[in-house]
N, C-alpha and C. Protein backbone atom coordinates (compact mmCIF):
# COMPACT_ATOMS: atom_id res chain seq x y z
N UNK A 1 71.91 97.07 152.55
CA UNK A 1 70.66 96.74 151.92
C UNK A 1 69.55 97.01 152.91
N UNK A 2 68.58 97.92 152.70
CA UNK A 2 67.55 97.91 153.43
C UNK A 2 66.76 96.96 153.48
N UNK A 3 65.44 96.70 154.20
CA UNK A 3 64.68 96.06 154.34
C UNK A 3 63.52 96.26 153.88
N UNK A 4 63.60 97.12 153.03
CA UNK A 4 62.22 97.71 152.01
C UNK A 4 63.01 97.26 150.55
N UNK A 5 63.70 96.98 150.71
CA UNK A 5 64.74 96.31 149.10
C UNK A 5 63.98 94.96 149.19
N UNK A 6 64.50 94.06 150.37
CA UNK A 6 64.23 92.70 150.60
C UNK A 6 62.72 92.39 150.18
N UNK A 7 61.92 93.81 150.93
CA UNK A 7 60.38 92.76 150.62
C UNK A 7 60.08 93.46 149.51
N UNK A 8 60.76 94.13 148.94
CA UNK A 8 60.08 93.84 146.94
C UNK A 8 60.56 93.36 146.62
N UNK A 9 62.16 92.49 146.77
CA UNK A 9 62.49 91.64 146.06
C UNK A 9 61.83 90.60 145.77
N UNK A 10 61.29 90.51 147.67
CA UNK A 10 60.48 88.84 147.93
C UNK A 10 59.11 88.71 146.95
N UNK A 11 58.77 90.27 146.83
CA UNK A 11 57.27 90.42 146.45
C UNK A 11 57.39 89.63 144.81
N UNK A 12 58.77 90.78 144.43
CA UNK A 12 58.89 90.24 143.23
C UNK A 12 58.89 88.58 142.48
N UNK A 13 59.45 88.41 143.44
CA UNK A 13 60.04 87.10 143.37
C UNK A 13 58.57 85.98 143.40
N UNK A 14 57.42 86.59 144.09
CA UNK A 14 56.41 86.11 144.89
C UNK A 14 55.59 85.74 143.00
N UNK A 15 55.37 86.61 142.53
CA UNK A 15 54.58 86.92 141.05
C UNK A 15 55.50 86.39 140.06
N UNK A 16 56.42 85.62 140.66
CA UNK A 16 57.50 84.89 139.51
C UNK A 16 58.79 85.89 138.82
N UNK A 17 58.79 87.38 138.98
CA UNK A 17 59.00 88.34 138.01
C UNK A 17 60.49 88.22 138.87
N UNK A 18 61.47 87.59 138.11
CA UNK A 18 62.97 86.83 138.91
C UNK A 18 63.83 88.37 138.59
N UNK A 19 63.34 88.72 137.30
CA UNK A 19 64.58 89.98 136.62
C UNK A 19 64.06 90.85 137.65
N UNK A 20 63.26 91.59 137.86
CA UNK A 20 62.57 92.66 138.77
C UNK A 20 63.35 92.42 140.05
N UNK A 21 63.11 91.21 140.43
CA UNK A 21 64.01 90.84 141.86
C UNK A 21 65.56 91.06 142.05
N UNK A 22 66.05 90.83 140.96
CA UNK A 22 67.47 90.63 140.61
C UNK A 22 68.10 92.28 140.55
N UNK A 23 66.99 92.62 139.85
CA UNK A 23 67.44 94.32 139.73
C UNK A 23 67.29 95.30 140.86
N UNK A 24 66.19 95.15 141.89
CA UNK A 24 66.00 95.53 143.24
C UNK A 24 67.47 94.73 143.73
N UNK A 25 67.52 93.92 144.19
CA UNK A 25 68.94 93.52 144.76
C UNK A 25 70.14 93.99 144.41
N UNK A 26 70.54 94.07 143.08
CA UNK A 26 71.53 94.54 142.72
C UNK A 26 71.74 96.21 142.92
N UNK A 27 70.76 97.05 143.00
CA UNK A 27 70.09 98.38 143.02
C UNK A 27 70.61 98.67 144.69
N UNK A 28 70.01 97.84 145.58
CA UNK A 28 69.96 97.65 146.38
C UNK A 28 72.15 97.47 147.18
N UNK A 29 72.69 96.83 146.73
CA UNK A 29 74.12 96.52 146.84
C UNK A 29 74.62 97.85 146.84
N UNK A 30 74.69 98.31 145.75
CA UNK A 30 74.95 99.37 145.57
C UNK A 30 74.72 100.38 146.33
N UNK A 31 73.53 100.54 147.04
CA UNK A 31 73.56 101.99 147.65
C UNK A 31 73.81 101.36 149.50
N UNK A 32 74.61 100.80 149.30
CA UNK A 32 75.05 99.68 151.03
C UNK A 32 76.25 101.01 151.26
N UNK A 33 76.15 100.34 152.49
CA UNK A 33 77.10 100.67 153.48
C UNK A 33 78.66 100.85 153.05
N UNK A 34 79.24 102.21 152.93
CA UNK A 34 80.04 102.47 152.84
C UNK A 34 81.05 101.92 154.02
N UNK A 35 82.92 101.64 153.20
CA UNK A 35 83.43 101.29 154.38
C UNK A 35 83.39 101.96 155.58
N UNK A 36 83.70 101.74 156.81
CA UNK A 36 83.93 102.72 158.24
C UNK A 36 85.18 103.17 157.76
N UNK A 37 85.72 104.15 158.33
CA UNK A 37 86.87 105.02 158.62
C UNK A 37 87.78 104.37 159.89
N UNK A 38 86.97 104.64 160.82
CA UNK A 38 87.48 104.30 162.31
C UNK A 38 87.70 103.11 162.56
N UNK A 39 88.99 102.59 162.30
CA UNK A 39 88.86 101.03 163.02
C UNK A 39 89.64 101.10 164.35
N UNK A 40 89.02 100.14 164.86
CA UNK A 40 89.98 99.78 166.41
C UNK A 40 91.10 99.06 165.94
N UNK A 41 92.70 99.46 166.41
CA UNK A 41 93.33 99.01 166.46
C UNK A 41 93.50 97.42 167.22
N UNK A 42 92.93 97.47 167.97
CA UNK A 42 93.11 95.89 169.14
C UNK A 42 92.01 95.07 168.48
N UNK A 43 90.88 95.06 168.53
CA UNK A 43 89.86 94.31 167.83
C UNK A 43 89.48 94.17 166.20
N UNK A 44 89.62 95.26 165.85
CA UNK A 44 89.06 95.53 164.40
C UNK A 44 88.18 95.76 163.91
N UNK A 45 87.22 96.15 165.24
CA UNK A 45 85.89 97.01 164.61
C UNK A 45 86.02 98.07 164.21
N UNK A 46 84.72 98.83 163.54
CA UNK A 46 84.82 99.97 162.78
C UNK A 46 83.43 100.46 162.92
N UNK A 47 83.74 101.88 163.49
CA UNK A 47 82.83 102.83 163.79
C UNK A 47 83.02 104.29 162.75
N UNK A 48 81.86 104.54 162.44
CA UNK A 48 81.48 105.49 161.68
C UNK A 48 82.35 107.03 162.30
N UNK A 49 83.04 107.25 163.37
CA UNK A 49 82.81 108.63 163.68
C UNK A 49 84.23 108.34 164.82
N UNK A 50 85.22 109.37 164.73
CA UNK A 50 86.21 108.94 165.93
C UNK A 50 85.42 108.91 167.41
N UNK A 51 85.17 109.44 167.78
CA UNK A 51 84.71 109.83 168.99
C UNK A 51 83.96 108.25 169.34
N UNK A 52 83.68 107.36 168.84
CA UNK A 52 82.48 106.23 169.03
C UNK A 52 83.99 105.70 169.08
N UNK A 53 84.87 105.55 168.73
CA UNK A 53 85.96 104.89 168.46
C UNK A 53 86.51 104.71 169.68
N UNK A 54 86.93 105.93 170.21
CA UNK A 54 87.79 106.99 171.46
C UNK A 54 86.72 106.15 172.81
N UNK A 55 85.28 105.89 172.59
CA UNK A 55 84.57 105.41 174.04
C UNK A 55 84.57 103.76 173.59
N UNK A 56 85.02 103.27 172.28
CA UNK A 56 85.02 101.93 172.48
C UNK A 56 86.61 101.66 173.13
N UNK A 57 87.58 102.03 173.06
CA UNK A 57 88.82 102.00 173.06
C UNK A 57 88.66 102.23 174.66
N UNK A 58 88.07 102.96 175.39
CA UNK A 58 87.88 103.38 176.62
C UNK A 58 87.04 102.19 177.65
N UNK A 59 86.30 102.12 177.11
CA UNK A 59 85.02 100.80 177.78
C UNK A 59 85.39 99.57 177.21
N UNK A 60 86.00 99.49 176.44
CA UNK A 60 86.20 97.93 175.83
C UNK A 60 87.12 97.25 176.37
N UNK A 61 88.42 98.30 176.08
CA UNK A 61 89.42 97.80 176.10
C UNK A 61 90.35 98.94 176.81
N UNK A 62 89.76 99.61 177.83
CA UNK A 62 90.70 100.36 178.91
C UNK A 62 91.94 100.98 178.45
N UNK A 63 91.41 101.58 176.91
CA UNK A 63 92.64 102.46 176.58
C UNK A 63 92.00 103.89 176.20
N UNK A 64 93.12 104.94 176.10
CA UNK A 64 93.09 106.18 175.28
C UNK A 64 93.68 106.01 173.61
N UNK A 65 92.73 106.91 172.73
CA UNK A 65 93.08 107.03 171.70
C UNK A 65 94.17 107.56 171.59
N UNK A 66 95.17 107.47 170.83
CA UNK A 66 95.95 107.91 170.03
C UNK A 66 95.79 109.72 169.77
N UNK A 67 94.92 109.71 169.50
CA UNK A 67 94.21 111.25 168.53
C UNK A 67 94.05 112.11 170.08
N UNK A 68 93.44 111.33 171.34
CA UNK A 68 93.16 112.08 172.62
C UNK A 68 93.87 113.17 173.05
């Protein structure tokens, strides 16, 4: 959800107009954040891209990927 969703929701919300708000939000859900791909095996974060994966696995947690 961006933060240009939030303040028309708020705006909406501001002039009483609840459906307008409801529909920005829901509008808003929808175009969110797809799952990550990349999860860390040891922790369970999830990075968009292997390579972000491969330097958390490296700096985090003093390993090599798998894929390396």
């Amino acid at each position: 959800m961006t933060r240009l969703a939030i303040v028309q929701a708020l705006e909406a919300l501001e002039v009483g107009d609840v459906g307008c708000a409801t529909e920005i939000l829901l509008g808003a859900l929808e175009d969110g954040p797809t799952e990550r791909r990349c999860r860390c095996p040891v922790c369970g974060l999830a990075f968009e891209w292997p390579g972000l994966l491969d330097d958390h696995l490296r700096f985090s947690h003093d390993l090599e990927s798998e894929a390396a």
